[in-house]
N, C-alpha and C. Protein backbone atom coordinates (compact mmCIF):
# COMPACT_ATOMS: atom_id res chain seq x y z
N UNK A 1 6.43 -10.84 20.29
CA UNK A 1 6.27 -12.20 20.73
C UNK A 1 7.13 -12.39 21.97
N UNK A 2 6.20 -13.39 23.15
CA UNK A 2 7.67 -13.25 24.16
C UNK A 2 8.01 -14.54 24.17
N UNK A 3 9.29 -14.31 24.92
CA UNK A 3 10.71 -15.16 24.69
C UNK A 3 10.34 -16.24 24.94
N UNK A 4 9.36 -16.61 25.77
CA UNK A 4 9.35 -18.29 25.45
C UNK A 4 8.76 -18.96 23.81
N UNK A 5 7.80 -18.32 23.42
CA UNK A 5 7.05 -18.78 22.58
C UNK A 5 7.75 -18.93 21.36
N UNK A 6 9.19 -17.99 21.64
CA UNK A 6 10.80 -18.25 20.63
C UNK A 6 11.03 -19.67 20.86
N UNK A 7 11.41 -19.49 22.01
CA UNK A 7 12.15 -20.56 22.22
C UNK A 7 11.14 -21.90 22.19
N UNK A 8 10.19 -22.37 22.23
CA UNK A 8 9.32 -23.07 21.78
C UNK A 8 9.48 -23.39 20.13
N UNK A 9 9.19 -22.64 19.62
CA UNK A 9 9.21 -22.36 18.27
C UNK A 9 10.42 -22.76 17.78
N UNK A 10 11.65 -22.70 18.05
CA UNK A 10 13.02 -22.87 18.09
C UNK A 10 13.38 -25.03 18.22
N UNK A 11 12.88 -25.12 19.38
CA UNK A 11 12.48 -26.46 19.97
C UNK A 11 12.22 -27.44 18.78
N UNK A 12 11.00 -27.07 18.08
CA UNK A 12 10.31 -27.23 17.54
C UNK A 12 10.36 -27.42 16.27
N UNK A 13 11.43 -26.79 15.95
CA UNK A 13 12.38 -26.64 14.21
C UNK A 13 11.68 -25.52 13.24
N UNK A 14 11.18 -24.62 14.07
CA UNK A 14 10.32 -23.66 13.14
C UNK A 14 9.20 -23.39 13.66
N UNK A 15 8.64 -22.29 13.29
CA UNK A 15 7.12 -21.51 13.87
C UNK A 15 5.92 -22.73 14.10
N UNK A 16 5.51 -22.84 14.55
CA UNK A 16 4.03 -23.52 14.70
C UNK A 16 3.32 -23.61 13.49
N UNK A 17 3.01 -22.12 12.80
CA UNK A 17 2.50 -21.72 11.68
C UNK A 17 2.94 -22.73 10.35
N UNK A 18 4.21 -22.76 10.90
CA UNK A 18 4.90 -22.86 9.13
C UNK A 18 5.02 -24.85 9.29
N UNK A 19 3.72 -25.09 8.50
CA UNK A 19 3.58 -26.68 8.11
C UNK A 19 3.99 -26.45 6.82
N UNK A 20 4.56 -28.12 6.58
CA UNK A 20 4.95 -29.00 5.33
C UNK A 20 4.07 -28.98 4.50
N UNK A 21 4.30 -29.07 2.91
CA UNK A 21 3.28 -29.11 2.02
C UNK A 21 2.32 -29.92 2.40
N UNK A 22 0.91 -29.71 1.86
CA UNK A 22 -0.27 -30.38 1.88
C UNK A 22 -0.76 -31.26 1.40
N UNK A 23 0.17 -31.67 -0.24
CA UNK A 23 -0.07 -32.49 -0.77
C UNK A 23 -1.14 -32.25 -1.73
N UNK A 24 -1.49 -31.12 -2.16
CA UNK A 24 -2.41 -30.92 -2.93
C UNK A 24 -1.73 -30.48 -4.21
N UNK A 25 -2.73 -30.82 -5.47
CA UNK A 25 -2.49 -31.33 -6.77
C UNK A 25 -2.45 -29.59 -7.22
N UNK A 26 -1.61 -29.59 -8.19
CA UNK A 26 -1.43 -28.11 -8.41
C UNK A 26 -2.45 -27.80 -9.75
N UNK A 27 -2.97 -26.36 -9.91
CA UNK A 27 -4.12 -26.35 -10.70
C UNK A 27 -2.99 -25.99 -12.08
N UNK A 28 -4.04 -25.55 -13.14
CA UNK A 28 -3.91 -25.40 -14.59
C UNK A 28 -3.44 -24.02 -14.19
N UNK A 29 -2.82 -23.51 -15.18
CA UNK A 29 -2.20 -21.58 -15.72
C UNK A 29 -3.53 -21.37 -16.17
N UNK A 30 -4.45 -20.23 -15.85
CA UNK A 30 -4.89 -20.06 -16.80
C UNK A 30 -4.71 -18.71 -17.00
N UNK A 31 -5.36 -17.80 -18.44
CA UNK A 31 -5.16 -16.38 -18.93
C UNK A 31 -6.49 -15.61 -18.77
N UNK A 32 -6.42 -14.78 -19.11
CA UNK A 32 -7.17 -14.03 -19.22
C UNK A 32 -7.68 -13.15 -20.60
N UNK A 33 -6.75 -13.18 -21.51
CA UNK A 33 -6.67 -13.22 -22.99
C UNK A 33 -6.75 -14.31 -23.51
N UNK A 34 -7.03 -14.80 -24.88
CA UNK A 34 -6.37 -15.60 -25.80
C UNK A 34 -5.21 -14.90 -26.77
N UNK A 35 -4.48 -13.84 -26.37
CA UNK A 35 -3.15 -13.07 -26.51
C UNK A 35 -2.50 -13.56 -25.87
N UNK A 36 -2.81 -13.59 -24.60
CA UNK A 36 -1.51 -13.84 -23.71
C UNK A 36 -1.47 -15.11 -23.45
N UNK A 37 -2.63 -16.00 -24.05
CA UNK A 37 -2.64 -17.63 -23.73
C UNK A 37 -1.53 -18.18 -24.85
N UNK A 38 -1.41 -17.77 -25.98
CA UNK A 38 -1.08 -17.54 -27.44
C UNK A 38 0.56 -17.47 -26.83
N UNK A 39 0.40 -16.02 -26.20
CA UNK A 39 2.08 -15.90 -25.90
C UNK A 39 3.00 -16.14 -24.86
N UNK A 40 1.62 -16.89 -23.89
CA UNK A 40 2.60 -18.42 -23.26
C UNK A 40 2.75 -19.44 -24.21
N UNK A 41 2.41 -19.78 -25.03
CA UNK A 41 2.51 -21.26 -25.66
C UNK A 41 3.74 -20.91 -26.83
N UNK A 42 3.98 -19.93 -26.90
CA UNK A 42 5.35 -19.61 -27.95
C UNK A 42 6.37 -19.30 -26.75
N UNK A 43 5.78 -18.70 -26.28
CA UNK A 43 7.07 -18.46 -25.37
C UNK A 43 7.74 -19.85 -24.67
N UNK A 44 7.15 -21.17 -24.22
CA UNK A 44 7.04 -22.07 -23.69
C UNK A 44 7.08 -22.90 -24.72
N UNK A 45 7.44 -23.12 -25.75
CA UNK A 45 7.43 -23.85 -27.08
C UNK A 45 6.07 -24.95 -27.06
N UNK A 46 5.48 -24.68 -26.98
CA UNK A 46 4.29 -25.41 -27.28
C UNK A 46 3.58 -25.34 -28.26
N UNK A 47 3.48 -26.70 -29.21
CA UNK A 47 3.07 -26.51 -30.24
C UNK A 47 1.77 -26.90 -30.79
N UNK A 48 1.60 -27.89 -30.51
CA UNK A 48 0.20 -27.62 -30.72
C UNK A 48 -0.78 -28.42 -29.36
N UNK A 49 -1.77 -27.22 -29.04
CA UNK A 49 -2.71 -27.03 -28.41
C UNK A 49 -4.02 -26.42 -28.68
N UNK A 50 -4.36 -26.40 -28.05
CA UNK A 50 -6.50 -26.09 -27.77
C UNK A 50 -6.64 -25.14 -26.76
N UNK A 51 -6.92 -23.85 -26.75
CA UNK A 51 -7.45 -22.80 -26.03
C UNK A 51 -8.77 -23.37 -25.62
N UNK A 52 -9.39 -23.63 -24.44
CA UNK A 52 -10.12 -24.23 -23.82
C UNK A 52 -10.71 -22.77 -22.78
N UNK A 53 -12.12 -22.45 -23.16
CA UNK A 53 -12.89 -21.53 -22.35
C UNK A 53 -13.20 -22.45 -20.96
N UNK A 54 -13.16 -22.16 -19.46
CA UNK A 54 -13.68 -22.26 -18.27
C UNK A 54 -14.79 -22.03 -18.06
N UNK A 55 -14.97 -20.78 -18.36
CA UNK A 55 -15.99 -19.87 -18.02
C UNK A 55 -17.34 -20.87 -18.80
N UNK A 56 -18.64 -20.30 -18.56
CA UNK A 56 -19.86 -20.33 -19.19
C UNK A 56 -19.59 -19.44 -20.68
N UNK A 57 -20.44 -19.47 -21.66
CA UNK A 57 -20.64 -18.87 -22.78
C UNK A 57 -21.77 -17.35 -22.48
N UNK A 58 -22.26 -17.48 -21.58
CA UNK A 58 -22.50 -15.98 -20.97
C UNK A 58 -21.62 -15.53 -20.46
N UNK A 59 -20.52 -15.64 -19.57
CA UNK A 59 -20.22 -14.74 -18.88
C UNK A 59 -19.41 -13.89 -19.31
N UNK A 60 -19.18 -12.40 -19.70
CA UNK A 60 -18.63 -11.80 -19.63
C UNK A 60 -16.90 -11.95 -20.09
N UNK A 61 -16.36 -12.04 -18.91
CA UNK A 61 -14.69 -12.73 -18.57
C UNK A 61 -14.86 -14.19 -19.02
N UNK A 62 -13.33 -13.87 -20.24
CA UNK A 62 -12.76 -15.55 -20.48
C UNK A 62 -11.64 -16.03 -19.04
N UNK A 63 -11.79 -17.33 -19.24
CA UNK A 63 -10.85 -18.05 -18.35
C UNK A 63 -10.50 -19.33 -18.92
N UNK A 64 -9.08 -18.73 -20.10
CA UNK A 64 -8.84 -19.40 -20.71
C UNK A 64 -7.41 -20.36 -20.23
N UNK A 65 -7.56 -21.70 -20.93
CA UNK A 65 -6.61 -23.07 -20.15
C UNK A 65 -6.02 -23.63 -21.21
N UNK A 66 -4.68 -23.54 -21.57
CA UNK A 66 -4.14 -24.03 -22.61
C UNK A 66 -4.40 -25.68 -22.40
N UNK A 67 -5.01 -26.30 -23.49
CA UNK A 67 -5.23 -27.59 -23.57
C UNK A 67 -3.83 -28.14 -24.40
N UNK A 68 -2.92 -29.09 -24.08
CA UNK A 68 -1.42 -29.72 -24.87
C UNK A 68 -2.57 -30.88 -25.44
N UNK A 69 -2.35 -31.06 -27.00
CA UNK A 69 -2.68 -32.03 -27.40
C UNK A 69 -1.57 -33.44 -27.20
C-alpha cells in the first residue's frame, strides 16, 4: 500500500474497510446433531426446551434450533 493511502487511513481513525457494526439482529445456534444440540443445552444449563427441525422433512441434513420454552 503506498504511503499516502496510510496516512489517509490514519486521518481517518482506521482503514476505509473497517465500518461500525451494521446493526443487524444476530441469528439462532443451530446443530447439526440432536447430540450435540442435547450437549449444548446441558452444557449451557438449559432446561427445558424443544429441538426444532429447519430443514424440510425430506431433506437429508437436520438443522436443528434449540427452542427455550
Amino acid at each position: 500500500m503506498s504511503n499516502h493511502v496510510e496516512i489517509r487511513d490514519a486521518r481517518r481513525s482506521g482503514s476505509k474497510g473497517a465500518f461500525g457494526p451494521r446493526g443487524r439482529k444476530s441469528r439462532p445456534k443451530t446443530f447439526g446433531t440432536e447430540e450435540s444440540a442435547n450437549k449444548y443445552a446441558s452444557e449451557n444449563k438449559i432446561k427445558s426446551y424443544i429441538l426444532e427441525n429447519l430443514k424440510s422433512t425430506e431433506a437429508k441434513e437436520k438443522k436443528i434450533r434449540i427452542k427455550v420454552i
